[in-house]
N, C-alpha and C. Protein backbone atom coordinates (compact mmCIF):
# COMPACT_ATOMS: atom_id res chain seq x y z
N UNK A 1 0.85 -1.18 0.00
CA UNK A 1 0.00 0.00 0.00
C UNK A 1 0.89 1.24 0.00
N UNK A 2 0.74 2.15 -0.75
CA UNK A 2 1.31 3.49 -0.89
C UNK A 2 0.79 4.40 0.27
N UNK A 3 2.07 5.48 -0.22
CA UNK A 3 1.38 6.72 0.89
C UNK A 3 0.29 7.74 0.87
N UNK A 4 0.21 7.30 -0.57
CA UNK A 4 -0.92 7.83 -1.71
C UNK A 4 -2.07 7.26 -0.57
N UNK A 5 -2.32 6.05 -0.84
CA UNK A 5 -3.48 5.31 0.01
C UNK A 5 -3.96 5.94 1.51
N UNK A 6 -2.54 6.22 2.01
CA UNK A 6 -3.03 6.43 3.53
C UNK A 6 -3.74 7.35 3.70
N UNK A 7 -3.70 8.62 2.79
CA UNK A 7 -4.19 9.53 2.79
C UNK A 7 -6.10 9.71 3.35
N UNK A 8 -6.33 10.47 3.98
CA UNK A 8 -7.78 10.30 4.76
C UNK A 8 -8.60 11.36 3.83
N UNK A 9 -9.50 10.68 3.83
CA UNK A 9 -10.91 11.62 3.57
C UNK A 9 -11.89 12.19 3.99
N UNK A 10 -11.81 13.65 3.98
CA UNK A 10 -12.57 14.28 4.90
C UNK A 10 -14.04 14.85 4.42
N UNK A 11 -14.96 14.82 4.84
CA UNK A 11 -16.32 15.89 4.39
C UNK A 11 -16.54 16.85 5.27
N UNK A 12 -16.31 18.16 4.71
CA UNK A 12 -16.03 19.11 5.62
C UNK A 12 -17.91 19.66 5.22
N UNK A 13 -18.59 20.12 6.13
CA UNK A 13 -19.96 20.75 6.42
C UNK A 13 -20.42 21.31 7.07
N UNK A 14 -20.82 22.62 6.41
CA UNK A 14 -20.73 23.67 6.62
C UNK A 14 -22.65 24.61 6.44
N UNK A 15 -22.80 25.05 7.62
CA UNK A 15 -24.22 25.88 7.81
C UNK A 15 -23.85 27.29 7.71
N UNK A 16 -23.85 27.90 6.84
CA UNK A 16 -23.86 29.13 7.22
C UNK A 16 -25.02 30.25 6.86
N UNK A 17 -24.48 31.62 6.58
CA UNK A 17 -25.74 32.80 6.31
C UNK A 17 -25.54 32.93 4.76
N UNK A 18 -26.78 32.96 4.26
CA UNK A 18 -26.69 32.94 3.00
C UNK A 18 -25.87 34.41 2.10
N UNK A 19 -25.85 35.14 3.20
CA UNK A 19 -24.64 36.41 2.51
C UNK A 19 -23.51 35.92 2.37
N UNK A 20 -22.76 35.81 3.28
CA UNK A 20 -21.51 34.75 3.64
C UNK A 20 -20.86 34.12 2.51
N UNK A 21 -21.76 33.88 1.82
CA UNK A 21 -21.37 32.25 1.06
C UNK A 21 -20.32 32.85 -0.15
N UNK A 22 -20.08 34.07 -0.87
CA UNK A 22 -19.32 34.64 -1.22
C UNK A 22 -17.69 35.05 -0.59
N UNK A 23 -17.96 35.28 0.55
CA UNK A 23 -16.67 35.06 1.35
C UNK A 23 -16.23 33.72 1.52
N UNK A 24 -17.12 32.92 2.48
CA UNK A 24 -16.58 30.70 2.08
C UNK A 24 -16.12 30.56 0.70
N UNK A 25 -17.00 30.85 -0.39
CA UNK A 25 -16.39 30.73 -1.76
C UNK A 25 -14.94 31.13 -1.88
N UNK A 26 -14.80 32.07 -1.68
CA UNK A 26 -13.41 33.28 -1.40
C UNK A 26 -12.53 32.04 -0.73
N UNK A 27 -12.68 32.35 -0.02
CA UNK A 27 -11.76 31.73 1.27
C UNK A 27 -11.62 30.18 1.01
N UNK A 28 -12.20 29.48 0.63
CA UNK A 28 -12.20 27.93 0.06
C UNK A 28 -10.90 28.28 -1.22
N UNK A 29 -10.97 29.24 -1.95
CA UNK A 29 -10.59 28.78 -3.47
C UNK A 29 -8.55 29.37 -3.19
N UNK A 30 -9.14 30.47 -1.90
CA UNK A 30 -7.61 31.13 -1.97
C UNK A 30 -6.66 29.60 -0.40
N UNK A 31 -7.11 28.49 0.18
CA UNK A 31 -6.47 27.48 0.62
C UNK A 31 -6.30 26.28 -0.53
N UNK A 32 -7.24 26.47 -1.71
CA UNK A 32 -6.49 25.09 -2.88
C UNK A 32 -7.82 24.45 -2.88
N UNK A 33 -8.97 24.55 -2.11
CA UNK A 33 -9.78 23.68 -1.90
C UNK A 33 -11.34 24.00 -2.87
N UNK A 34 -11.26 24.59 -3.91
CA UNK A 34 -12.37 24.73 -5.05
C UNK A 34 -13.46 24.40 -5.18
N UNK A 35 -13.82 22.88 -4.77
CA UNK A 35 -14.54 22.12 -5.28
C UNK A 35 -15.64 22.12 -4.13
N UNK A 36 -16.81 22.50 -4.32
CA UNK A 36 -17.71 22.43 -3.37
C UNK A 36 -19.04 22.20 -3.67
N UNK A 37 -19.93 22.09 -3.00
CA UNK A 37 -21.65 21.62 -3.09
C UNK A 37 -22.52 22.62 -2.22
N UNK A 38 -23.34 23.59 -2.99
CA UNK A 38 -24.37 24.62 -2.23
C UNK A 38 -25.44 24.47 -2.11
N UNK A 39 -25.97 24.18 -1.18
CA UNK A 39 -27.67 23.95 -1.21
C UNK A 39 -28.48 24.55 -0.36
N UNK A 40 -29.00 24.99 -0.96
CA UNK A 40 -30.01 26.52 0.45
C UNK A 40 -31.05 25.59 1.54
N UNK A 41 -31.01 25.38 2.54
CA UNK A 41 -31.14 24.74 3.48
C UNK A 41 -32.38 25.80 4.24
N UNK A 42 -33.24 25.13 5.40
CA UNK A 42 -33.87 26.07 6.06
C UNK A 42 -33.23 25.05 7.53
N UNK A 43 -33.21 26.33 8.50
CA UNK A 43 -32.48 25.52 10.22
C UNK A 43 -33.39 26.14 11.24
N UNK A 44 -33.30 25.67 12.40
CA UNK A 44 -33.26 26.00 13.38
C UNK A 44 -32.23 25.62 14.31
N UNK A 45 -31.84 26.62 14.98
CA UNK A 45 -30.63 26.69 16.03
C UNK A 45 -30.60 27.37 17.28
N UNK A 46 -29.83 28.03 17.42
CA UNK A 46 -29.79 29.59 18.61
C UNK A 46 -30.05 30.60 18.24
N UNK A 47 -29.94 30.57 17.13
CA UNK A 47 -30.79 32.07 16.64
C UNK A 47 -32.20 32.10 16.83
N UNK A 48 -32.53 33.38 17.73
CA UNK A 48 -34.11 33.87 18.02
C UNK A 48 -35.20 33.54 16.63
N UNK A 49 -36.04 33.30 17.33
CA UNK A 49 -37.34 33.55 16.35
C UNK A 49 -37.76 34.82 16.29
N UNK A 50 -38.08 34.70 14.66
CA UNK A 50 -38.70 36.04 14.77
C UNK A 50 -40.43 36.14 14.55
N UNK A 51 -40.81 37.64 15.07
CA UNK A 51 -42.23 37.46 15.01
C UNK A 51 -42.37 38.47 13.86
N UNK A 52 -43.60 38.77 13.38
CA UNK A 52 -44.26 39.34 12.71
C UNK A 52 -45.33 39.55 12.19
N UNK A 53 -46.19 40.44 11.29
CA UNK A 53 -47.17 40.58 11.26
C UNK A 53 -47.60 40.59 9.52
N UNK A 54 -48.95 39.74 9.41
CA UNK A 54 -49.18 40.08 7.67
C UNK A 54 -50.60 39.99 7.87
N UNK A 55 -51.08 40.76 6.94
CA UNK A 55 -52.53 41.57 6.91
C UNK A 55 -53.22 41.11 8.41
N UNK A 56 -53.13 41.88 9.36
CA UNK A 56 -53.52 42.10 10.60
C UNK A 56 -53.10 40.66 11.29
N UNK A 57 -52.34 39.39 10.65
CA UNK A 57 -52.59 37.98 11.24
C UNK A 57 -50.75 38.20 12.02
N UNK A 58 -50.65 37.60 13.56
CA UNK A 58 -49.08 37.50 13.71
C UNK A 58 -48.53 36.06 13.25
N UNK A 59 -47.38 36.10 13.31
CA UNK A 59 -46.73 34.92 13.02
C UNK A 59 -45.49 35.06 13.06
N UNK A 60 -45.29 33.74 13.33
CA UNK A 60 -43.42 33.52 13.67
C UNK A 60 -42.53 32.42 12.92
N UNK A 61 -41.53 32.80 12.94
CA UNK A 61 -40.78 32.58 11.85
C UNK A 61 -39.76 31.70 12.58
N UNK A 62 -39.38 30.33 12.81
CA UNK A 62 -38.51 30.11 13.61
C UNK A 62 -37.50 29.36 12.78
N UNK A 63 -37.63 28.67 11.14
CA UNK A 63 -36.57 28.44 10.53
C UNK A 63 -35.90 29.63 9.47
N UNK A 64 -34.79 29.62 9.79
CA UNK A 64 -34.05 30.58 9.44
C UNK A 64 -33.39 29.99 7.86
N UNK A 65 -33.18 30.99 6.80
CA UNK A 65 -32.18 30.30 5.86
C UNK A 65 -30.82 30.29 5.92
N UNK A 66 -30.68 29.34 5.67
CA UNK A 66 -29.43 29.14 5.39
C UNK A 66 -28.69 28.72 4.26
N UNK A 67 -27.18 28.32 4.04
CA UNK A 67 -26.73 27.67 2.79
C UNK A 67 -25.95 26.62 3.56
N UNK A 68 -25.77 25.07 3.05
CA UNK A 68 -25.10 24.22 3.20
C UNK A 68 -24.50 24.35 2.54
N UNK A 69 -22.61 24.33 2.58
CA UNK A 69 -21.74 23.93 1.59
C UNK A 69 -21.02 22.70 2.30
N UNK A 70 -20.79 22.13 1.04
CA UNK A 70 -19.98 20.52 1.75
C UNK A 70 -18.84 20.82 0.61
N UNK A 71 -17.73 20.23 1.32
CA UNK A 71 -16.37 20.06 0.76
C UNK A 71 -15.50 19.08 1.32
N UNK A 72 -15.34 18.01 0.07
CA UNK A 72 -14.64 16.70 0.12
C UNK A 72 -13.24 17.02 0.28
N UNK A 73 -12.28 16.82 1.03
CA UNK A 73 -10.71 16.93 0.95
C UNK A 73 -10.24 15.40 0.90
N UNK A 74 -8.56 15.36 0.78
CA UNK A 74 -7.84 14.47 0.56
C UNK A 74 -6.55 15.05 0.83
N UNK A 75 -5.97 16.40 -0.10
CA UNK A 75 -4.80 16.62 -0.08
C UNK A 75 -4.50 17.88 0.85
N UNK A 76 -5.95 18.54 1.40
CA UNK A 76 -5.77 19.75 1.64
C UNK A 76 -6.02 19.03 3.32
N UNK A 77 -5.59 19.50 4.56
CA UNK A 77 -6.21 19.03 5.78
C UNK A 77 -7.67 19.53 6.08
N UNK A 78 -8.77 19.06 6.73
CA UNK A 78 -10.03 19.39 6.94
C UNK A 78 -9.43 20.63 7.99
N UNK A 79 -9.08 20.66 8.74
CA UNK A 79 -9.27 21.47 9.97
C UNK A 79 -9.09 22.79 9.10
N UNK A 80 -7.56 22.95 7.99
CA UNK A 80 -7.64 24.07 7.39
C UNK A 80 -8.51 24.73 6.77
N UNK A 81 -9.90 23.84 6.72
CA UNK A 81 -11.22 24.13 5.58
C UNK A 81 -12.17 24.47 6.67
N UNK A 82 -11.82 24.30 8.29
CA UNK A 82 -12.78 24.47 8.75
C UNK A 82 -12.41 26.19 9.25
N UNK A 83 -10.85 26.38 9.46
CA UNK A 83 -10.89 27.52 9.68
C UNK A 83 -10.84 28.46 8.41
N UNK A 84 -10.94 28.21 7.83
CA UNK A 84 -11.21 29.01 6.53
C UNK A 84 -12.48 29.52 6.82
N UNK A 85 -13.71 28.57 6.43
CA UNK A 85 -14.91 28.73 6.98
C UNK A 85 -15.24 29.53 7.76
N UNK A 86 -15.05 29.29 9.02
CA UNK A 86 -15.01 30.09 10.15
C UNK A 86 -14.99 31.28 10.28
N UNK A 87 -13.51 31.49 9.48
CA UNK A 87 -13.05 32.87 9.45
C UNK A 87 -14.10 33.38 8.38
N UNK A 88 -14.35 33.20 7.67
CA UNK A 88 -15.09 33.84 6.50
C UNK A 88 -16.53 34.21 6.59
N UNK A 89 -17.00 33.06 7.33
CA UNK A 89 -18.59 33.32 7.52
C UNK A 89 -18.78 33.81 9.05
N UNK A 90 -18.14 34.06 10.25
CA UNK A 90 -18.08 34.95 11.70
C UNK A 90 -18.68 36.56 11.07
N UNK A 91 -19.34 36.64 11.95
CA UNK A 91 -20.16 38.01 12.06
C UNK A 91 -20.21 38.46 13.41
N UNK A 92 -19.96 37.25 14.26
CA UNK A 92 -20.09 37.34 16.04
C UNK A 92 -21.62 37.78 16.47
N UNK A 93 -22.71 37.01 15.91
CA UNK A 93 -24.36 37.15 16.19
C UNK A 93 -24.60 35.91 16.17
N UNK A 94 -25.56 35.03 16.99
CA UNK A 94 -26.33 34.23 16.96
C UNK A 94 -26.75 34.26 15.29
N UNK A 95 -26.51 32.43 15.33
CA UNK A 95 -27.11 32.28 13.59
C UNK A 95 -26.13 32.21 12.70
N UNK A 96 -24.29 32.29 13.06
CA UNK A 96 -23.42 32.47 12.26
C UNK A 96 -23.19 31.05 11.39
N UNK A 97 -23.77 29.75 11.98
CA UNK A 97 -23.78 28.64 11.65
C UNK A 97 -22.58 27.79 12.31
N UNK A 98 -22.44 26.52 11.68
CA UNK A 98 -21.77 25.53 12.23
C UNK A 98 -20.65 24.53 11.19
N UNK A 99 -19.92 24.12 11.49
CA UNK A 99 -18.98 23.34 10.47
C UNK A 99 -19.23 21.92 11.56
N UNK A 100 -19.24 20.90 10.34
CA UNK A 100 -19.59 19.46 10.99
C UNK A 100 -17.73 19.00 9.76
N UNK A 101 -16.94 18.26 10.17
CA UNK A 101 -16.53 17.00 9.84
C UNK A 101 -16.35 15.62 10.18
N UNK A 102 -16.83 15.05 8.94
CA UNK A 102 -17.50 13.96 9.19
C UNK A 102 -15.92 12.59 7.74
N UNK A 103 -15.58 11.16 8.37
CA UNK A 103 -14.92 10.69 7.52
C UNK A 103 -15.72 10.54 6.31
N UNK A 104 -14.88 10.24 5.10
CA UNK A 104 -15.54 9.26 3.74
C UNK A 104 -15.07 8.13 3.87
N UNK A 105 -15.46 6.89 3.80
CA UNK A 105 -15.10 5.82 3.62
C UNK A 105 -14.60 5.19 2.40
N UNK A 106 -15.31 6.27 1.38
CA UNK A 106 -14.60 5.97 -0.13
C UNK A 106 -15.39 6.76 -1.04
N UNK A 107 -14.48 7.15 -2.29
CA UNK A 107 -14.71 8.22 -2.86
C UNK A 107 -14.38 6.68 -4.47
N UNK A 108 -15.36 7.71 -5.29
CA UNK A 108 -15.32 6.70 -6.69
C UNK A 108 -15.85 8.33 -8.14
N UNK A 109 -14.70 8.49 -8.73
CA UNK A 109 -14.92 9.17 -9.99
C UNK A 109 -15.49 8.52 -10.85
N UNK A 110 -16.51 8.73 -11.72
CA UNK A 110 -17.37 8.63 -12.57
C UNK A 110 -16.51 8.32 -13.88
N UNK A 111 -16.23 9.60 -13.90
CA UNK A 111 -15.42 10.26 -15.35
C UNK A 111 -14.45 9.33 -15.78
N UNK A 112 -13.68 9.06 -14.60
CA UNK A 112 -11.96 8.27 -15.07
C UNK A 112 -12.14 7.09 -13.86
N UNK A 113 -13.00 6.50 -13.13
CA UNK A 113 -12.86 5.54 -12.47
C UNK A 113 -12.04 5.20 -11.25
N UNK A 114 -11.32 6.91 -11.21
CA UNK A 114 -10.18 6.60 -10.27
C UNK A 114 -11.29 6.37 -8.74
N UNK A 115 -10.11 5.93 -7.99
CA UNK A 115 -11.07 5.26 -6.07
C UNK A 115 -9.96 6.27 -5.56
N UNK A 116 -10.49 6.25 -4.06
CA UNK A 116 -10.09 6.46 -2.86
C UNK A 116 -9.62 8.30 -2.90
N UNK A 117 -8.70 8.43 -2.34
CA UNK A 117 -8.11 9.80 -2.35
C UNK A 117 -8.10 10.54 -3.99
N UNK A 118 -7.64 9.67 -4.50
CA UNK A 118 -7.33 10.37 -6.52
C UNK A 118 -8.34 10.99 -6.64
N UNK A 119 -9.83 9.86 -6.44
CA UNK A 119 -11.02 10.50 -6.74
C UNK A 119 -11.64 11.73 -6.27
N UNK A 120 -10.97 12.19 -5.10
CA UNK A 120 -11.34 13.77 -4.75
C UNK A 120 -10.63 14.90 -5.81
């Protein structure tokens, strides 16, 4: 087995504010790490509910939007993707979101068939 092989796979996941996601973009592409997945998400967390009012009726609002980005590593370390993140999407308010990493057990390219680490 190579050293190629040992190499770990990370899924880095990521909640943040849907303004934000221009800075994560930013900040992902200037550590090497490009390749990502956006999907507008609705959460609830620590961030307050909000109330409000439409034609005389109240109502409250308690999922907030958000954007999920996920980013597969191999060559880059996760932790560096998480402070990237971090740094990029912090506002210091309730609601700034959360980074989850989580292992891959195996990665498989479509295109060229390559496995394991290559395939990221």
């Amino acid at each position: 087995m190579s050293d190629a092989d040992d190499r770990e796979i990370k899924l880095v996941m990521a909640f943040v504010r849907p303004d934000k996601l221009s800075d994560v973009k930013q900040a992902l592409a200037e550590i090497g790490a490009p390749s990502l997945t956006v999907t507008n998400v609705s959460g609830r967390g620590s961030q307050p509910a909000k109330k409000g009012q439409w034609r005389g009726e109240e109502y409250t609002v308690d999922l907030h939007q958000k954007v999920k980005v996920e980013c597969v590593v191999a060559d880059i370390p996760a932790d560096d993707v998480v402070e990237a993140i971090g740094e990029a999407a912090h506002t210091g308010e309730k609601g700034d979101g959360k980074v989850f990493v989580l292992p891959v057990e195996s990665a498989y390219q479509i295109r060229t068939g390559k496995t394991g680490p290559d395939a990221v």
